[in-house]
Protein backbone atom coordinates (compact mmCIF):
# COMPACT_ATOMS: atom_id res chain seq x y z
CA UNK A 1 0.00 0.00 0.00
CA UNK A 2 1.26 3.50 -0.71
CA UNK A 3 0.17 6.96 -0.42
CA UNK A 4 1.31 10.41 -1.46
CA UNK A 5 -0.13 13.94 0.39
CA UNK A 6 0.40 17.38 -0.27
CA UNK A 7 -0.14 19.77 1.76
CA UNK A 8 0.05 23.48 0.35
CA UNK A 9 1.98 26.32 3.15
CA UNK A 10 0.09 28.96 5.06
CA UNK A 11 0.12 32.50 3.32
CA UNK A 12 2.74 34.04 5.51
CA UNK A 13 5.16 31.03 4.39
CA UNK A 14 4.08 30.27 1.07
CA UNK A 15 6.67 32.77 -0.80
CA UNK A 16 9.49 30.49 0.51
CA UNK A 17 7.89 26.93 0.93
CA UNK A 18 6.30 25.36 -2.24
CA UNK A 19 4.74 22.76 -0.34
CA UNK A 20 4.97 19.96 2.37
CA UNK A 21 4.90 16.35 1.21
CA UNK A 22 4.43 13.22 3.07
CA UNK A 23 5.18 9.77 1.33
CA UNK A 24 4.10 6.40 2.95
CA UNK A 25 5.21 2.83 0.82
CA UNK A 26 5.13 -0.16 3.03
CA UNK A 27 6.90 -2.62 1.69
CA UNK A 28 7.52 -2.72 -1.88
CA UNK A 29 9.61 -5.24 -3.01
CA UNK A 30 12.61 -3.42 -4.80
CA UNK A 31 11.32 -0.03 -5.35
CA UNK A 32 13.37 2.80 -6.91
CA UNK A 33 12.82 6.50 -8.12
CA UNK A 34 15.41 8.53 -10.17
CA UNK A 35 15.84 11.80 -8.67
CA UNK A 36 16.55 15.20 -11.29
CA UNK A 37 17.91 18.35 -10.72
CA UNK A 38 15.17 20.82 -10.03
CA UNK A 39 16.06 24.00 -8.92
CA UNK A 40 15.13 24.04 -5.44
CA UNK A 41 16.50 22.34 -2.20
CA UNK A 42 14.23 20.51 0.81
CA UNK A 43 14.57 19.70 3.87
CA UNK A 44 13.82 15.77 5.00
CA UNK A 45 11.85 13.78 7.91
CA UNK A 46 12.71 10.17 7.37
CA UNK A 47 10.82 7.96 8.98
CA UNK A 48 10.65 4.95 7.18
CA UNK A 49 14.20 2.64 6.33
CA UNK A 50 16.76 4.20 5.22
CA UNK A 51 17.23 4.92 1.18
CA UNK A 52 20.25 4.13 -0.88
CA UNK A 53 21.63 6.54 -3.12
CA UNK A 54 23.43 5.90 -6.17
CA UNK A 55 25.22 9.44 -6.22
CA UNK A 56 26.36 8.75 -2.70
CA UNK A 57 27.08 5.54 -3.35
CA UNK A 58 25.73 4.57 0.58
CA UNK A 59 22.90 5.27 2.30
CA UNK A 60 21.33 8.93 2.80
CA UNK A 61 21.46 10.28 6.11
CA UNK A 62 18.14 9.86 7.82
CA UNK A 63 17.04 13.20 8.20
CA UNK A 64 19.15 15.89 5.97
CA UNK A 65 18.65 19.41 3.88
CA UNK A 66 19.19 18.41 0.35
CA UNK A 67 21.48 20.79 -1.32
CA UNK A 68 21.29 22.17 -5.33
CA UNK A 69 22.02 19.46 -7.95
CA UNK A 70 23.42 19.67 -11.59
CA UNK A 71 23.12 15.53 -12.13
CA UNK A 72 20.79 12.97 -11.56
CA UNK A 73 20.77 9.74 -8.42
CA UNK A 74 19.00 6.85 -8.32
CA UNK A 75 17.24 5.63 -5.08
CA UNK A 76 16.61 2.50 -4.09
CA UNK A 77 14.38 1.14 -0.73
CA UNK A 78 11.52 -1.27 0.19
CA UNK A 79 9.91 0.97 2.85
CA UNK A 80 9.11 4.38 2.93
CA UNK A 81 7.64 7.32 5.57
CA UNK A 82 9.25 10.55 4.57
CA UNK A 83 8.05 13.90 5.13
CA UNK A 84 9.64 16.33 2.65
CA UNK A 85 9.70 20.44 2.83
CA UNK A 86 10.03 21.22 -0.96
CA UNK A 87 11.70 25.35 -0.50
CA UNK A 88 11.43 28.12 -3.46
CA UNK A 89 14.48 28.36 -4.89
CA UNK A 90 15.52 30.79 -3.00
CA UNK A 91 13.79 29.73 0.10
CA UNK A 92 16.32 27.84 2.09
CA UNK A 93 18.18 30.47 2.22
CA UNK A 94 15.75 32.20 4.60
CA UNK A 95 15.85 29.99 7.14
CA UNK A 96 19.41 28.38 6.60
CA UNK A 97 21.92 30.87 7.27
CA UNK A 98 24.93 29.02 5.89
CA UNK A 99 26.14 29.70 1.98
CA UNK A 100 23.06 27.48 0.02
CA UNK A 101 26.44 26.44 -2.31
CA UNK A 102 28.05 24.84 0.73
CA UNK A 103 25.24 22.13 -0.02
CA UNK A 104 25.47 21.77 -3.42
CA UNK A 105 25.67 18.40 -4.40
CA UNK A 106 25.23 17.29 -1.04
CA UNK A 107 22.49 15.39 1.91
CA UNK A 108 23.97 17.13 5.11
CA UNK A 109 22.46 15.35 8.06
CA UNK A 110 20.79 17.72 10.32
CA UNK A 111 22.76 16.66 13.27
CA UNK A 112 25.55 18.03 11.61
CA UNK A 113 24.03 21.59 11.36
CA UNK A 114 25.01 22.17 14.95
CA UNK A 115 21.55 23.66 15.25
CA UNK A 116 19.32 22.23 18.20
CA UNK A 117 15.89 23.67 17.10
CA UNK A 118 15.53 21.42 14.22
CA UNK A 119 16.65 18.07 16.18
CA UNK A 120 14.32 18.94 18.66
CA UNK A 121 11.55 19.30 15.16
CA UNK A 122 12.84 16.23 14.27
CA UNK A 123 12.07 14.35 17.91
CA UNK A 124 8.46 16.19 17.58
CA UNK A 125 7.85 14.82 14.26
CA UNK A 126 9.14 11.12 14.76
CA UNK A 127 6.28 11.09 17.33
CA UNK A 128 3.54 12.81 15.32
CA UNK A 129 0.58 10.43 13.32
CA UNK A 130 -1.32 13.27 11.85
CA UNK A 131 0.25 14.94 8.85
CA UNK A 132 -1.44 18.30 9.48
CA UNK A 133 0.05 18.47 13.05
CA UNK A 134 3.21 17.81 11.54
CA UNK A 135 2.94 20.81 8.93
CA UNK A 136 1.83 22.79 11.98
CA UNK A 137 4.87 22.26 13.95
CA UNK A 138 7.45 22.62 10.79
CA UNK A 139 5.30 26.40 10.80
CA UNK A 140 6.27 27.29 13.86
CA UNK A 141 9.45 26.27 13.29
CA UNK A 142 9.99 28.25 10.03
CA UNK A 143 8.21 31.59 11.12
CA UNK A 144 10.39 31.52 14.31
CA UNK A 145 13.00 31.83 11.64
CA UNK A 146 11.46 33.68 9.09
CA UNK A 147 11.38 37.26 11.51
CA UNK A 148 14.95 37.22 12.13
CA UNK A 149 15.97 37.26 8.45
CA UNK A 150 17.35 40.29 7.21
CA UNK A 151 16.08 39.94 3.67
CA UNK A 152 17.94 42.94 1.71
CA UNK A 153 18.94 41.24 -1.39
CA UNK A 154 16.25 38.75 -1.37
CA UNK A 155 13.60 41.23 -3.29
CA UNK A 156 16.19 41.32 -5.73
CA UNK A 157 16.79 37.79 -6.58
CA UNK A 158 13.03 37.12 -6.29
CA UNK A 159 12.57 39.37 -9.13
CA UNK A 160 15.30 37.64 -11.29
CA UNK A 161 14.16 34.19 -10.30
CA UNK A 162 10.34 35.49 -11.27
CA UNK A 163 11.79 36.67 -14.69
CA UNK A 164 13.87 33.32 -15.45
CA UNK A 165 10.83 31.19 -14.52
CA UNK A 166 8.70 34.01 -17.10
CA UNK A 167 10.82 33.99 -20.22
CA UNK A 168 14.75 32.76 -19.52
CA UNK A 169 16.60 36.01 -19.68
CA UNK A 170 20.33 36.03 -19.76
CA UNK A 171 23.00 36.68 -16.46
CA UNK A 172 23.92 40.43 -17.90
CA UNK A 173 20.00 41.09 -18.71
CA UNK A 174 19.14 39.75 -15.12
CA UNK A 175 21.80 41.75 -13.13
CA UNK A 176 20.78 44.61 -15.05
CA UNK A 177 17.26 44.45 -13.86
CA UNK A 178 18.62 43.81 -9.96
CA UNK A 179 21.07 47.21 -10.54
CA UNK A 180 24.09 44.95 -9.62
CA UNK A 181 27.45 44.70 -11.77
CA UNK A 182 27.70 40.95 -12.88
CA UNK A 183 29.82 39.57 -10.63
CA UNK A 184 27.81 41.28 -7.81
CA UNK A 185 24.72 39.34 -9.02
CA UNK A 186 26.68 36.21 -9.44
CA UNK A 187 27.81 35.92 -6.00
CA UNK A 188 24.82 36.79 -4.54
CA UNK A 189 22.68 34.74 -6.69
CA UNK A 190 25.02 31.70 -5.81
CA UNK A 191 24.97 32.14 -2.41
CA UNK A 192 21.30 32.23 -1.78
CA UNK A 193 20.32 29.83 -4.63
CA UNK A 194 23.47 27.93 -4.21
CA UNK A 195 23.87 27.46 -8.22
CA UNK A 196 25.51 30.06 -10.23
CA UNK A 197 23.06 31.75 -12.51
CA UNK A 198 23.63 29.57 -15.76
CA UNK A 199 23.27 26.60 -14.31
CA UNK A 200 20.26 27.63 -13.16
CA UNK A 201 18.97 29.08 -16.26
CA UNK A 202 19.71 25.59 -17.28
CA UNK A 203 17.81 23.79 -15.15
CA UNK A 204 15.03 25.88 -15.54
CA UNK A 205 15.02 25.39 -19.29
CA UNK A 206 15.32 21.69 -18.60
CA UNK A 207 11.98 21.79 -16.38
CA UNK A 208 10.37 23.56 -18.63
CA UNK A 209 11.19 21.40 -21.61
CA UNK A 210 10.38 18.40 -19.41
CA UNK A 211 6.91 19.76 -18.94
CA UNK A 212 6.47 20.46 -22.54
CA UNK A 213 7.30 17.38 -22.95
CA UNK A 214 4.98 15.59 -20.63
CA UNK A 215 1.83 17.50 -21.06
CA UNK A 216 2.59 17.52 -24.94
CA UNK A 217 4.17 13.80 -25.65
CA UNK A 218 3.73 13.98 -29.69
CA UNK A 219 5.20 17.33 -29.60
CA UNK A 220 8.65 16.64 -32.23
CA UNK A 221 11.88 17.25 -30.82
CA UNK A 222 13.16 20.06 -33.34
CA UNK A 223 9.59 21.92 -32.07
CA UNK A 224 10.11 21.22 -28.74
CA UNK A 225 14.07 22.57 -29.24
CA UNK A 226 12.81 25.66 -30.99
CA UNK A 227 9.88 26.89 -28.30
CA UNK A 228 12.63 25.99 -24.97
CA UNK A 229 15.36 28.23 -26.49
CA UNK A 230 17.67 24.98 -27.44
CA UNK A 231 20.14 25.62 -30.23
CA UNK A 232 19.18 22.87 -31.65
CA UNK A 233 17.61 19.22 -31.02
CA UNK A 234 20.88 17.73 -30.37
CA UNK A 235 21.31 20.70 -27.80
CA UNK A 236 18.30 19.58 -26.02
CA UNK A 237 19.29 15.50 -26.41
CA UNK A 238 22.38 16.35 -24.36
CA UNK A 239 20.90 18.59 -21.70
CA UNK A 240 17.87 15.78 -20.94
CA UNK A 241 21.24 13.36 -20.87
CA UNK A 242 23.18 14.81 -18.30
CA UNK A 243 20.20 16.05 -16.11
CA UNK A 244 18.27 13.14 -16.80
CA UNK A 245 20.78 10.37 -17.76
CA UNK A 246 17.58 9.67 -20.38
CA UNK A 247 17.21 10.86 -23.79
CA UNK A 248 13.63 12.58 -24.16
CA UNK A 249 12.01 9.49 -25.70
CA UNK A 250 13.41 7.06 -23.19
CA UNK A 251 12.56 10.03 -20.46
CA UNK A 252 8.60 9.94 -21.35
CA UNK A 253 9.10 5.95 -21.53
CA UNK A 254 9.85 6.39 -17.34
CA UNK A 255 7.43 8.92 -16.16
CA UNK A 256 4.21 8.01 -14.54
CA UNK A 257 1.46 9.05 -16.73
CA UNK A 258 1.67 13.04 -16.49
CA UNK A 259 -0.76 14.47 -13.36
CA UNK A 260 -1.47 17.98 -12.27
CA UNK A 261 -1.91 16.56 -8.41
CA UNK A 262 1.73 15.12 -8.61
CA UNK A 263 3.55 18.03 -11.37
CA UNK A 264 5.67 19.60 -8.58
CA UNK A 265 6.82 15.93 -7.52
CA UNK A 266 7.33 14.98 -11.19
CA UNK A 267 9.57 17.52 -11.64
CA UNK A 268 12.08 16.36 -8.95
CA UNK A 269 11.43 12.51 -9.86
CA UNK A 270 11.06 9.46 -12.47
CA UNK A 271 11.60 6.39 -13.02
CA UNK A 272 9.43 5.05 -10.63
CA UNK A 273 8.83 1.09 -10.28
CA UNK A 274 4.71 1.68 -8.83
CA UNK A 275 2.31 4.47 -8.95
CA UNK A 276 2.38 6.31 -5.95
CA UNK A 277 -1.47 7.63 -5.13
């Protein structure tokens, strides 16, 4: 048996919090998802057994902020119980005080974040049935955060991450519009995204494209190339390689049938071996 809930975030948190998810498989017999590179970090609550990881090439750490990727990992387990805070991408930041590019590429277990609010969060949640109590306490644990952050570039890189997800843009365009040289924006942008501005522009092509390509599977590839901004199709073949390890075809072969209940989680994963519900 296996479930899948989302639950959306209150008003006040909803500019940094896309939304709360909370995954329950009992025991499948060799199940696996292919995680992507999405644009956005999380913070998770596992419950369940613990989940192998093909990028790490061991186990992930129970309960761990996920850092920016630029490839794809495979995951492997047989039981799940995860709770998962999916964060804008520029949302960690907010309530993470670190560098977000210190995590890149990286599951840093929350004991390691020296920080005893969220272990005591995680105690509170290991203990909690109801999945709306649980969203209530990871709320009071993120506003408590949320008015002691001193957001003076943030309105700035909303803006430029509001006019990639809009129409692309390039790096010297989008510093332009956030009155900061280049390599101002690009060290900003890194450190509260925690990707450097092209690779996110690339990412965000990619999830575009893979939506395009989902909602629209007879769409041709030299169409598809032309509307995402690709040079070409064999521009767009090697993006969906490297961030997918799939070519497009092969990539729509994976996916669960395309759902507008599950399109946030479709964009982080694929490949999966049952239908989650």
């Amino acid at each position: 048996m296996d479930k899948f809930q989302i639950i959306q975030p209150s008003a006040l948190l909803a500019p940094y919090v896309k939304q709360y998810w909370f995954l329950w498989v009992d025991s499948v017999a060799n199940g696996s998802q292919r995680a992507i590179p999405c644009g956005s970090m999380g913070l998770v609550f596992n419950r369940g057994d613990k989940i192998y990881s093909s990028f790490e090439k061991g186990f992930q750490p129970r309960s761990h902020l996920f850092g920016q990727s630029t490839t794809y990992a495979d995951m492997y387990f047989e039981k799940l119980d995860l709770i998962i805070v999916v964060f804008q991408p520029i949302g960690a930041k907010v309530f993470f005080s670190m560098p977000m590019d210190e995590l890149r590429g990286q599951n840093v277990e929350i004991d390691a974040l020296s920080d005893s609010q969220i272990m005591e969060l995680e105690d509170r949640l290991m203990a909690i049935a109801d999945n709306q109590t649980c969203v209530h306490q990871i709320e009071r644990f993120l506003l408590n955060r949320l008015y002691r952050f001193e957001a003076y570039n943030y309105k700035r890189l909303t803006s430029a991450i509001g006019t990639i997800n809009y129409s692309g843009n390039n790096v010297s365009t989008l510093a332009h519009e956030a009155c900061l040289s280049q390599k101002q924006f690009k060290r900003i942008f890194t450190d509260y995204v925690g990707l450097n501005p092209k690779e996110f522009l690339q990412i965000a092509r990619f999830s575009k494209t893979t939506h395009t390509l989902q909602t629209q599977p007879l769409i041709s590839l030299d169409d598809l190339a032309y509307k995402q901004g690709y040079y070409d199709r064999s521009h767009l073949i090697k993006d969906f390689k490297t961030f997918s390890g799939y070519k497009p075809t092969e990539f729509i072969a994976n996916c669960d049938p395309y759902s507008d209940y599950m399109s946030l989680f479709q964009t982080f994963f694929i490949d999966t071996k049952y239908q989650l519900k």
